[in-house]
PDB file of N, CA and C in Angstrom:
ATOM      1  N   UNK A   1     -17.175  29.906   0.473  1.00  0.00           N
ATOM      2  CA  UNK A   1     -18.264  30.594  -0.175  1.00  0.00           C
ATOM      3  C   UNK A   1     -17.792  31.995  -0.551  1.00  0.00           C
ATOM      4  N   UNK A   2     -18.409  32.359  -2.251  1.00  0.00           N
ATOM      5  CA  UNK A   2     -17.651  33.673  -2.323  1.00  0.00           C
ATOM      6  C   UNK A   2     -18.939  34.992  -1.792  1.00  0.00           C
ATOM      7  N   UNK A   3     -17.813  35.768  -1.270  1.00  0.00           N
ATOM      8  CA  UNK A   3     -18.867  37.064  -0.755  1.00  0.00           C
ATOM      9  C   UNK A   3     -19.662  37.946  -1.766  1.00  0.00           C
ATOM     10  N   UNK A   4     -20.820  37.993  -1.976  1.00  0.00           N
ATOM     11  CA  UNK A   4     -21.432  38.508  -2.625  1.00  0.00           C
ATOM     12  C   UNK A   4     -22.891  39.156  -2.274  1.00  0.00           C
ATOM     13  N   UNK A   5     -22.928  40.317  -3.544  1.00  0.00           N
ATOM     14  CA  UNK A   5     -24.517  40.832  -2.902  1.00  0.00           C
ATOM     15  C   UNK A   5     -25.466  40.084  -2.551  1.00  0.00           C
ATOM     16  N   UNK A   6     -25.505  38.817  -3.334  1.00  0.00           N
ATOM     17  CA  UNK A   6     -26.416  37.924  -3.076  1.00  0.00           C
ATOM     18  C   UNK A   6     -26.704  37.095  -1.462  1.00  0.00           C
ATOM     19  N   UNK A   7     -25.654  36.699  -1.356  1.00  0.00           N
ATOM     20  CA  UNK A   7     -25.137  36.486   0.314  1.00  0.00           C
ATOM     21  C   UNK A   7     -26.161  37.277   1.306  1.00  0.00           C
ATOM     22  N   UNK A   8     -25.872  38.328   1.352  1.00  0.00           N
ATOM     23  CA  UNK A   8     -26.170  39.623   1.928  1.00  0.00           C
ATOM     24  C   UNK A   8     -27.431  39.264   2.364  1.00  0.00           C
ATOM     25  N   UNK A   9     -28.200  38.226   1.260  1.00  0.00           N
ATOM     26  CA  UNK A   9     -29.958  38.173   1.318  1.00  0.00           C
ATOM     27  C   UNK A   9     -30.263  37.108   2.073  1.00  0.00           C
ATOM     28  N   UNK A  10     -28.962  36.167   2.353  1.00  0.00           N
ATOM     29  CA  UNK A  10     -29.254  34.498   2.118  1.00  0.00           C
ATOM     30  C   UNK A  10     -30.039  34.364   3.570  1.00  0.00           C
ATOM     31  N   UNK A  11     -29.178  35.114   4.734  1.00  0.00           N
ATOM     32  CA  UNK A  11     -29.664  35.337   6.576  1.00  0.00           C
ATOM     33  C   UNK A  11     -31.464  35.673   6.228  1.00  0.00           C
ATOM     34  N   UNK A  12     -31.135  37.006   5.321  1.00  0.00           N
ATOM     35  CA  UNK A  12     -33.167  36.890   5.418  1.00  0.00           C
ATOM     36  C   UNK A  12     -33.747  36.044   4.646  1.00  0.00           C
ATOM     37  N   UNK A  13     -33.157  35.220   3.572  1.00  0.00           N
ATOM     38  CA  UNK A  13     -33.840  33.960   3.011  1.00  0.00           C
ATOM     39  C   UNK A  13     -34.352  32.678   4.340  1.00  0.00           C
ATOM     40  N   UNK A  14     -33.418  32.872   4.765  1.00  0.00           N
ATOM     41  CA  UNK A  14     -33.554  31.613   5.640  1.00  0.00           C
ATOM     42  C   UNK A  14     -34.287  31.850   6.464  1.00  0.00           C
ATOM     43  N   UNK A  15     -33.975  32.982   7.474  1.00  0.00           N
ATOM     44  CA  UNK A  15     -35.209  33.404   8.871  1.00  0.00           C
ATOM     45  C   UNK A  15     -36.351  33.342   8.158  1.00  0.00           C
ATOM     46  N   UNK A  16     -36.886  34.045   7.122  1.00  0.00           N
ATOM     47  CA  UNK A  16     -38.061  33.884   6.618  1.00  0.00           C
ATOM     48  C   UNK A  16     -38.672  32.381   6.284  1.00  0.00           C
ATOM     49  N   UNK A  17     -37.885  31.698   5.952  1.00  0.00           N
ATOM     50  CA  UNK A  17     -38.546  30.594   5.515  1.00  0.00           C
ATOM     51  C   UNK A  17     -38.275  29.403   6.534  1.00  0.00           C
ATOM     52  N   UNK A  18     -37.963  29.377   7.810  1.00  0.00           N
ATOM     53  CA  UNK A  18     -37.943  29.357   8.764  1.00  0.00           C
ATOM     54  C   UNK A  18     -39.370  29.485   9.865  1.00  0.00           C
ATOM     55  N   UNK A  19     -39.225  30.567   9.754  1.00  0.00           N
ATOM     56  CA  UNK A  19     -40.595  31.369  10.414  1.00  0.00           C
ATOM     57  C   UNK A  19     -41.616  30.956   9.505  1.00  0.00           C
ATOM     58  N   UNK A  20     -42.068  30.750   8.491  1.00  0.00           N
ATOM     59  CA  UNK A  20     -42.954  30.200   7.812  1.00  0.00           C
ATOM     60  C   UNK A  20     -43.797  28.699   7.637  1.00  0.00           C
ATOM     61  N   UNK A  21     -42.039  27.886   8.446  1.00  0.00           N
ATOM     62  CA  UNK A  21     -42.241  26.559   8.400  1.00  0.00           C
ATOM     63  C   UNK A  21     -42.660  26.424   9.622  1.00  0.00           C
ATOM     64  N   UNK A  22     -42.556  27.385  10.832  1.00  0.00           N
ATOM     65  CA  UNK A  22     -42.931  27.530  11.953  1.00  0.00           C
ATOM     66  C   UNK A  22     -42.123  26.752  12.686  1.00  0.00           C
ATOM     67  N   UNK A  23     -40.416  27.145  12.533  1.00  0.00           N
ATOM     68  CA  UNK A  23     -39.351  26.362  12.958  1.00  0.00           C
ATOM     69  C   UNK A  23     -39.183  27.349  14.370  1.00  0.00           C
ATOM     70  N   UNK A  24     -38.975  27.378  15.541  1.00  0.00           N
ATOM     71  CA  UNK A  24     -39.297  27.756  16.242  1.00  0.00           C
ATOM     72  C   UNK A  24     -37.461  27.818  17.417  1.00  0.00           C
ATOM     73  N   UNK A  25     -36.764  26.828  16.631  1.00  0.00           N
ATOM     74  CA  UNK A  25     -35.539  26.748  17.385  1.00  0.00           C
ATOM     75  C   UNK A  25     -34.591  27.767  16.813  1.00  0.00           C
ATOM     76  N   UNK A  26     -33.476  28.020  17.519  1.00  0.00           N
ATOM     77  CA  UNK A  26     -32.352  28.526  17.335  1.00  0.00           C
ATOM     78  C   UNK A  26     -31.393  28.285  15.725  1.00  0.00           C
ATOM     79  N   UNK A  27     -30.368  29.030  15.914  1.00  0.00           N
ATOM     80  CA  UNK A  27     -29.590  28.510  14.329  1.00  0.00           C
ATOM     81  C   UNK A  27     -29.980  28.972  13.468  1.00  0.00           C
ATOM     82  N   UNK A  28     -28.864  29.833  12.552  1.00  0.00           N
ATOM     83  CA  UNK A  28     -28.595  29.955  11.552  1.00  0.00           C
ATOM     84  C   UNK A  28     -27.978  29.325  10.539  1.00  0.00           C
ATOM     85  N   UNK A  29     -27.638  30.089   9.703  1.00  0.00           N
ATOM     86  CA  UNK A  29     -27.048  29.526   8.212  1.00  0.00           C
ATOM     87  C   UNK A  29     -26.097  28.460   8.198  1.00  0.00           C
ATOM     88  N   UNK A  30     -25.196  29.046   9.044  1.00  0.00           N
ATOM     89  CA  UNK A  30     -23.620  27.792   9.715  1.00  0.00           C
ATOM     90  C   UNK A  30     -24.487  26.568  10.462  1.00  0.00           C
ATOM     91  N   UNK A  31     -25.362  26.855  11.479  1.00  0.00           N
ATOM     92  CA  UNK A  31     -26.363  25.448  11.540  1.00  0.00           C
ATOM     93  C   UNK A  31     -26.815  24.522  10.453  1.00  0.00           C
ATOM     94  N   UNK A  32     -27.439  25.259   9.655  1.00  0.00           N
ATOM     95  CA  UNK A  32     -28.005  24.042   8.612  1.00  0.00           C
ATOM     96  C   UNK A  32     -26.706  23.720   7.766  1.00  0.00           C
ATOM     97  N   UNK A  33     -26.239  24.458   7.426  1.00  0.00           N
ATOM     98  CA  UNK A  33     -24.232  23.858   6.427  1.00  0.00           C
ATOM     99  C   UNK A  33     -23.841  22.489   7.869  1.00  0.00           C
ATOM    100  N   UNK A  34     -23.445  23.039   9.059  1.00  0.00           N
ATOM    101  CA  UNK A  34     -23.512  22.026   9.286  1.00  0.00           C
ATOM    102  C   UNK A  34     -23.905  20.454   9.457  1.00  0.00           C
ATOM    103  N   UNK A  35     -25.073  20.459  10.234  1.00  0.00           N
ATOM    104  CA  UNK A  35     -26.471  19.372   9.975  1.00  0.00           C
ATOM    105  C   UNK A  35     -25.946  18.951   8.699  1.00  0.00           C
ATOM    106  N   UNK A  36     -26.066  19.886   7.520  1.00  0.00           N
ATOM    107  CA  UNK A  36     -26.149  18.753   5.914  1.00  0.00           C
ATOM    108  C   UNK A  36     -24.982  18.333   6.135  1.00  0.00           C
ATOM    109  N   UNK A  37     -23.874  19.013   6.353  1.00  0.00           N
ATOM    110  CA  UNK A  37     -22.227  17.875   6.728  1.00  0.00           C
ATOM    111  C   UNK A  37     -22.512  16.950   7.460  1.00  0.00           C
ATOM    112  N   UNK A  38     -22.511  16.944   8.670  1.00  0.00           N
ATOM    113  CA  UNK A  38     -22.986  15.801   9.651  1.00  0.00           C
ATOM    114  C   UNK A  38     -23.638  14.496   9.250  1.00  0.00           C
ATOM    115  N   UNK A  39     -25.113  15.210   8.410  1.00  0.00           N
ATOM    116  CA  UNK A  39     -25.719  14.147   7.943  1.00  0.00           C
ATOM    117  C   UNK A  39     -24.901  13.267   6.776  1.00  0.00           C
ATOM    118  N   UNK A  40     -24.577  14.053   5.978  1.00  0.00           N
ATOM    119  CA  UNK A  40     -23.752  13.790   4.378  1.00  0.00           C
ATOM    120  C   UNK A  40     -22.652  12.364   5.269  1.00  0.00           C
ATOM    121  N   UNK A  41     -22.187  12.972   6.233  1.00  0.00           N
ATOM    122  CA  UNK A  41     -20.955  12.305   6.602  1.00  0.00           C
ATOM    123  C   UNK A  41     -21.457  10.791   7.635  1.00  0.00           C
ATOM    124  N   UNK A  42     -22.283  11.127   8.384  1.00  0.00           N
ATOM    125  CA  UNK A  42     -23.041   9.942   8.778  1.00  0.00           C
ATOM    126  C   UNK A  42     -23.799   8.838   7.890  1.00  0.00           C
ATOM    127  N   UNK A  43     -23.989   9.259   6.766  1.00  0.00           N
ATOM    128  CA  UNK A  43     -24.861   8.422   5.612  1.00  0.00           C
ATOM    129  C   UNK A  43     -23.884   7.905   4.992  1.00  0.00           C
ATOM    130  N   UNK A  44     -22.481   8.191   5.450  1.00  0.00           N
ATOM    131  CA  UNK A  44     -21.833   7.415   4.614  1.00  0.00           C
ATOM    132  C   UNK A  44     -20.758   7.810   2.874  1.00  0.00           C
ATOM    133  N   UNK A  45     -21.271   9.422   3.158  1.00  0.00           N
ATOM    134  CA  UNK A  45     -20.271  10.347   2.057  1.00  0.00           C
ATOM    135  C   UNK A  45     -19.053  10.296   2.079  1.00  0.00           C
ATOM    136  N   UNK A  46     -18.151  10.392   1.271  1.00  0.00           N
ATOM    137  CA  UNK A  46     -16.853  10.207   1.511  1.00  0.00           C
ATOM    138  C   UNK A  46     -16.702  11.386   1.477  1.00  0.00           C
ATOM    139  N   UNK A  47     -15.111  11.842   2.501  1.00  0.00           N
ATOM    140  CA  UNK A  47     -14.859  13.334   2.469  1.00  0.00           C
ATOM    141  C   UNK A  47     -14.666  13.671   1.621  1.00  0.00           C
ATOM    142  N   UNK A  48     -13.722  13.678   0.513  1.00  0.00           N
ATOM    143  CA  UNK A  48     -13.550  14.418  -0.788  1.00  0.00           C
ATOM    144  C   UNK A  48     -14.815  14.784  -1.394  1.00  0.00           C
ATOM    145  N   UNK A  49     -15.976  14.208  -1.323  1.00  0.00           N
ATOM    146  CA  UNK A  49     -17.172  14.471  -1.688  1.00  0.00           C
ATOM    147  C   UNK A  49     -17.773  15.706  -1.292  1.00  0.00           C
ATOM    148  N   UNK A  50     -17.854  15.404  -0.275  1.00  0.00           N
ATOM    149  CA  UNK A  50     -18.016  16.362   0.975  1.00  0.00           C
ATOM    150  C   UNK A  50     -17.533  17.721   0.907  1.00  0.00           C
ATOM    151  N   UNK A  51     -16.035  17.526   1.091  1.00  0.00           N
ATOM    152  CA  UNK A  51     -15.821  19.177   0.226  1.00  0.00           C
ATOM    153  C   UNK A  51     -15.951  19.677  -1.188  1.00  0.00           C
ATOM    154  N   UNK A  52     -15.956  19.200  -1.510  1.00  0.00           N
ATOM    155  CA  UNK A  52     -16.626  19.554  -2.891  1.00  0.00           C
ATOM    156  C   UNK A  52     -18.057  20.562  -2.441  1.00  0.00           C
ATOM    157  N   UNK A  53     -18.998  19.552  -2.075  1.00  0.00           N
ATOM    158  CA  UNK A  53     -20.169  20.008  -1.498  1.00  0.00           C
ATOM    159  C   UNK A  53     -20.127  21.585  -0.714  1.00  0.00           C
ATOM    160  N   UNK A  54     -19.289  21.561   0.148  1.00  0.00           N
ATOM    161  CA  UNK A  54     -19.159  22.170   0.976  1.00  0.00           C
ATOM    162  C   UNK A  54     -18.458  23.262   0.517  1.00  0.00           C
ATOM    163  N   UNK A  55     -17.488  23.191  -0.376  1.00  0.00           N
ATOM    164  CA  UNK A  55     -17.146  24.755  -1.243  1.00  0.00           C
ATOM    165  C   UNK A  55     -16.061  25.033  -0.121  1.00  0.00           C
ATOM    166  N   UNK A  56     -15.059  23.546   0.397  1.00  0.00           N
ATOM    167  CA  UNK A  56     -13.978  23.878   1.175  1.00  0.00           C
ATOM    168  C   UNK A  56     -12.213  23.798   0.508  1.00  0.00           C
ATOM    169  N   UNK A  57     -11.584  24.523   0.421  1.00  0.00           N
ATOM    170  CA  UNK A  57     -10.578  24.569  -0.261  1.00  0.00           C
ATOM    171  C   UNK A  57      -9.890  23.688   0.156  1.00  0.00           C
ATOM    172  N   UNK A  58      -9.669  23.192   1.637  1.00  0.00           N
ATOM    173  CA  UNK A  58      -8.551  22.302   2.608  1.00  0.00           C
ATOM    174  C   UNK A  58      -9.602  21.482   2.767  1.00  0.00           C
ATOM    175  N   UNK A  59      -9.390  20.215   2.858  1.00  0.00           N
ATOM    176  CA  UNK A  59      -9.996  18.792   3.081  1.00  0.00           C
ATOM    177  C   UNK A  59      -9.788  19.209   5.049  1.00  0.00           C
ATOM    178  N   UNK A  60      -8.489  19.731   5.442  1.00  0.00           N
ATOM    179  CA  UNK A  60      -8.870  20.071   6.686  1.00  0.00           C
ATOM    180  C   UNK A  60      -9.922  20.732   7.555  1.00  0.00           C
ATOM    181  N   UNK A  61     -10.392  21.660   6.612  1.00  0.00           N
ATOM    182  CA  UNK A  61     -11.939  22.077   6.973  1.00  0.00           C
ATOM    183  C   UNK A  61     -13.109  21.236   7.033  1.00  0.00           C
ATOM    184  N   UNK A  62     -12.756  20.584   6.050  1.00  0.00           N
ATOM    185  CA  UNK A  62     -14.080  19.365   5.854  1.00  0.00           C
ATOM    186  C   UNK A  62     -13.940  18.378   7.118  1.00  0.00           C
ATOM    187  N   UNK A  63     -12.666  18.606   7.405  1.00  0.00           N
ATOM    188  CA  UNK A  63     -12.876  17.088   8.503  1.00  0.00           C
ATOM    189  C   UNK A  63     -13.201  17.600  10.115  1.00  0.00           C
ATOM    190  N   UNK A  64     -13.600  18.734  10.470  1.00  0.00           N
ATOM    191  CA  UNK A  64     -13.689  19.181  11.093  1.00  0.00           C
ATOM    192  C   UNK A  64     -15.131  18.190  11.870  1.00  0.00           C
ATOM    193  N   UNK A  65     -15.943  18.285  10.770  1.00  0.00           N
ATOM    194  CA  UNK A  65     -16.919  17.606  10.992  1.00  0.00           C
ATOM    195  C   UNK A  65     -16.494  15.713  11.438  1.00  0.00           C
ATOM    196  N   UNK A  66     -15.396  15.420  11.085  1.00  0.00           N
ATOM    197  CA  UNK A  66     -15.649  13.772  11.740  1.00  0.00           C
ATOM    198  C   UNK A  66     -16.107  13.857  12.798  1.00  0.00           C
ATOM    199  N   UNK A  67     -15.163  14.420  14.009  1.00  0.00           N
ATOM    200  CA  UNK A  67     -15.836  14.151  15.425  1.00  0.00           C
ATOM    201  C   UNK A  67     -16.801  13.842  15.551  1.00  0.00           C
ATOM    202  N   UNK A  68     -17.799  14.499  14.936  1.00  0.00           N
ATOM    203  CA  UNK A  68     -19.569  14.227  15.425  1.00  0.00           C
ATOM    204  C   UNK A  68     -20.205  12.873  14.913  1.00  0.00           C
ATOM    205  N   UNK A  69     -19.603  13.097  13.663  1.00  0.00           N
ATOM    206  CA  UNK A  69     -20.056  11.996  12.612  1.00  0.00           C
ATOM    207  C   UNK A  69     -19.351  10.667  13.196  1.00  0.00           C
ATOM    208  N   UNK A  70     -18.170  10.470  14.026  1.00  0.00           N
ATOM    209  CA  UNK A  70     -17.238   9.520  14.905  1.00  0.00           C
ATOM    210  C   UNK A  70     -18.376   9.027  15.788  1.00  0.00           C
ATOM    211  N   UNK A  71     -18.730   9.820  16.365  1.00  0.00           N
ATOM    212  CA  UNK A  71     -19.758   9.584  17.569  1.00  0.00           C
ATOM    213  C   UNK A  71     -21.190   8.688  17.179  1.00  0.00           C
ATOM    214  N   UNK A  72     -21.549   8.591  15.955  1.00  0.00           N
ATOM    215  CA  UNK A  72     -23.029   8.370  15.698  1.00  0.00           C
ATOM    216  C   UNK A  72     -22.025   7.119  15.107  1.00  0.00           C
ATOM    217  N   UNK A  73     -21.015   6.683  14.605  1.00  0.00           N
ATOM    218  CA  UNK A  73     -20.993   5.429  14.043  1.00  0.00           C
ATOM    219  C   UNK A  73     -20.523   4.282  15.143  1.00  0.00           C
ATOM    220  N   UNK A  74     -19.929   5.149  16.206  1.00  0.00           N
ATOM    221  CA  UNK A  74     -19.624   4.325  17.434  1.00  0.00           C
ATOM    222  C   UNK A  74     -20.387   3.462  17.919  1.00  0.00           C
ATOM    223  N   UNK A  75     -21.756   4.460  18.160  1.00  0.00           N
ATOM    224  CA  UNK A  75     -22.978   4.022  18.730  1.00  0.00           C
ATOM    225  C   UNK A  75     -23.639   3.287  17.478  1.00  0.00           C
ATOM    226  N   UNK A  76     -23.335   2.875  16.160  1.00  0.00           N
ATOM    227  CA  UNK A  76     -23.919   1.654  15.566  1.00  0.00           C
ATOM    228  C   UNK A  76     -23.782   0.319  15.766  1.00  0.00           C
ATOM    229  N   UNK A  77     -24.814  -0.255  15.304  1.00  0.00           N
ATOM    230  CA  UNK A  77     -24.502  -1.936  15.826  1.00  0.00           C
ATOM    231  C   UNK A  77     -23.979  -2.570  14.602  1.00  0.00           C
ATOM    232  N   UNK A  78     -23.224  -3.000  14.368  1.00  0.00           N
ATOM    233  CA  UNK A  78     -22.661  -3.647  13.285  1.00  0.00           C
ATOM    234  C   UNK A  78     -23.504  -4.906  12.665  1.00  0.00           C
ATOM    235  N   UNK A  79     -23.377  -4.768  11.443  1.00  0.00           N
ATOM    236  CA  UNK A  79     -24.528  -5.963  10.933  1.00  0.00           C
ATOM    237  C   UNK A  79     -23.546  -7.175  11.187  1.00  0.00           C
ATOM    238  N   UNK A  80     -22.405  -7.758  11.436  1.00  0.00           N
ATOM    239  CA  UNK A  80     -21.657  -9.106  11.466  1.00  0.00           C
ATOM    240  C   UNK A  80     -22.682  -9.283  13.238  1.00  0.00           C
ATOM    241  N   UNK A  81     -22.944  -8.228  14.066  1.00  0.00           N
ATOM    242  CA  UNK A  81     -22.909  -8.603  15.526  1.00  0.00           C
ATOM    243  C   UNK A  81     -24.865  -9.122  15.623  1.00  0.00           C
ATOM    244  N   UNK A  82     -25.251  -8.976  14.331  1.00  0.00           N
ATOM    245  CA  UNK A  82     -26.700  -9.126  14.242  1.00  0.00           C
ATOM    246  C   UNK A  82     -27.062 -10.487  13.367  1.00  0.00           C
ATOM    247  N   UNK A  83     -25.754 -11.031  12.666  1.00  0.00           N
ATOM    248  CA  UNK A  83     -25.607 -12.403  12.008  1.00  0.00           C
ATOM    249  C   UNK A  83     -26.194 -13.639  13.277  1.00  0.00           C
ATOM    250  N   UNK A  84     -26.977 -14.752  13.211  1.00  0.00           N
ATOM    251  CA  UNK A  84     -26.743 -15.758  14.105  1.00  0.00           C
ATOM    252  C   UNK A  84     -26.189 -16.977  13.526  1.00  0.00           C
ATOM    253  N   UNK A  85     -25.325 -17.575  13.799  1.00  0.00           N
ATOM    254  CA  UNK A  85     -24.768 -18.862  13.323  1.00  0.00           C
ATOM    255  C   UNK A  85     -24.959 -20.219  14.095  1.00  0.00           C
ATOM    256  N   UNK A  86     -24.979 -20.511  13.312  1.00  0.00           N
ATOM    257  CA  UNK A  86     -25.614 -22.182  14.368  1.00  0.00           C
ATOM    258  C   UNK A  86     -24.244 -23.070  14.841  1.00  0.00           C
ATOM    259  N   UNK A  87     -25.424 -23.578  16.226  1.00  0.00           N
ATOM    260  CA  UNK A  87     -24.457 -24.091  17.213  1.00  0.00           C
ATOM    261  C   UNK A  87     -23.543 -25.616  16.237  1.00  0.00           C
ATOM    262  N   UNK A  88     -22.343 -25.394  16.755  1.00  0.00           N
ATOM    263  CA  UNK A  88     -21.938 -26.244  16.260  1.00  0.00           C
ATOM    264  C   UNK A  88     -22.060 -27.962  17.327  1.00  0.00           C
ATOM    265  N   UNK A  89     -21.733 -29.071  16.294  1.00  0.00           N
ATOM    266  CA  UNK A  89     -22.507 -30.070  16.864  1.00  0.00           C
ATOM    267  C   UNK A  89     -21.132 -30.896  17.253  1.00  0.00           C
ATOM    268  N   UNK A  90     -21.997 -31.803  18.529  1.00  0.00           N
ATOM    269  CA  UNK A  90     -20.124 -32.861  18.393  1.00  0.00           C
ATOM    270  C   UNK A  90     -20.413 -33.780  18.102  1.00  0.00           C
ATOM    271  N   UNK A  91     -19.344 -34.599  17.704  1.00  0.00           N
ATOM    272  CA  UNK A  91     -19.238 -35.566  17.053  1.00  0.00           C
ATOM    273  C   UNK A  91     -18.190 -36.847  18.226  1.00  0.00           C
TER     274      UNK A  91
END
């Protein structure tokens, strides 16, 4: 992200509209960039996408985020393990 006056505003953009939504938890700006990575990457985004999104020069930055996103696909159930196939018969 490039540094700019605008920047400068973005911390009181957010607390404010925050406090408005009557968000009541912790986290800033690097919180929600994250979360949208996380999510982006759990739904199934491909990384190159991803940085793009993310305004990361090194794809190594972007992958920073697998770990987490590793963790939530672990814990999926695979649709082949939700298939039922019928018993086979003898003959």
């Amino acid at each position: 992200m490039k540094i700019t006056a605008e920047n400068d505003r973005l911390p009181h953009i957010y607390h404010t509209a925050k406090a408005k939504a009557g968000i009541t938890k912790r986290g800033g700006i690097h919180t929600l960039r994250h979360c949208f990575a996380t999510d982006l990457l759990e739904a199934g985004t491909e990384l190159p996408v991803l940085q793009r999104l993310m305004g990361h020069s090194s794809i190594r930055s972007t992958m920073r985020y697998l770990h987490i996103a590793q963790g939530q696909t672990t814990a999926t159930t695979s649709p082949l393990e939700l298939l039922e196939f019928p018993t086979p018969t003898r003959r």
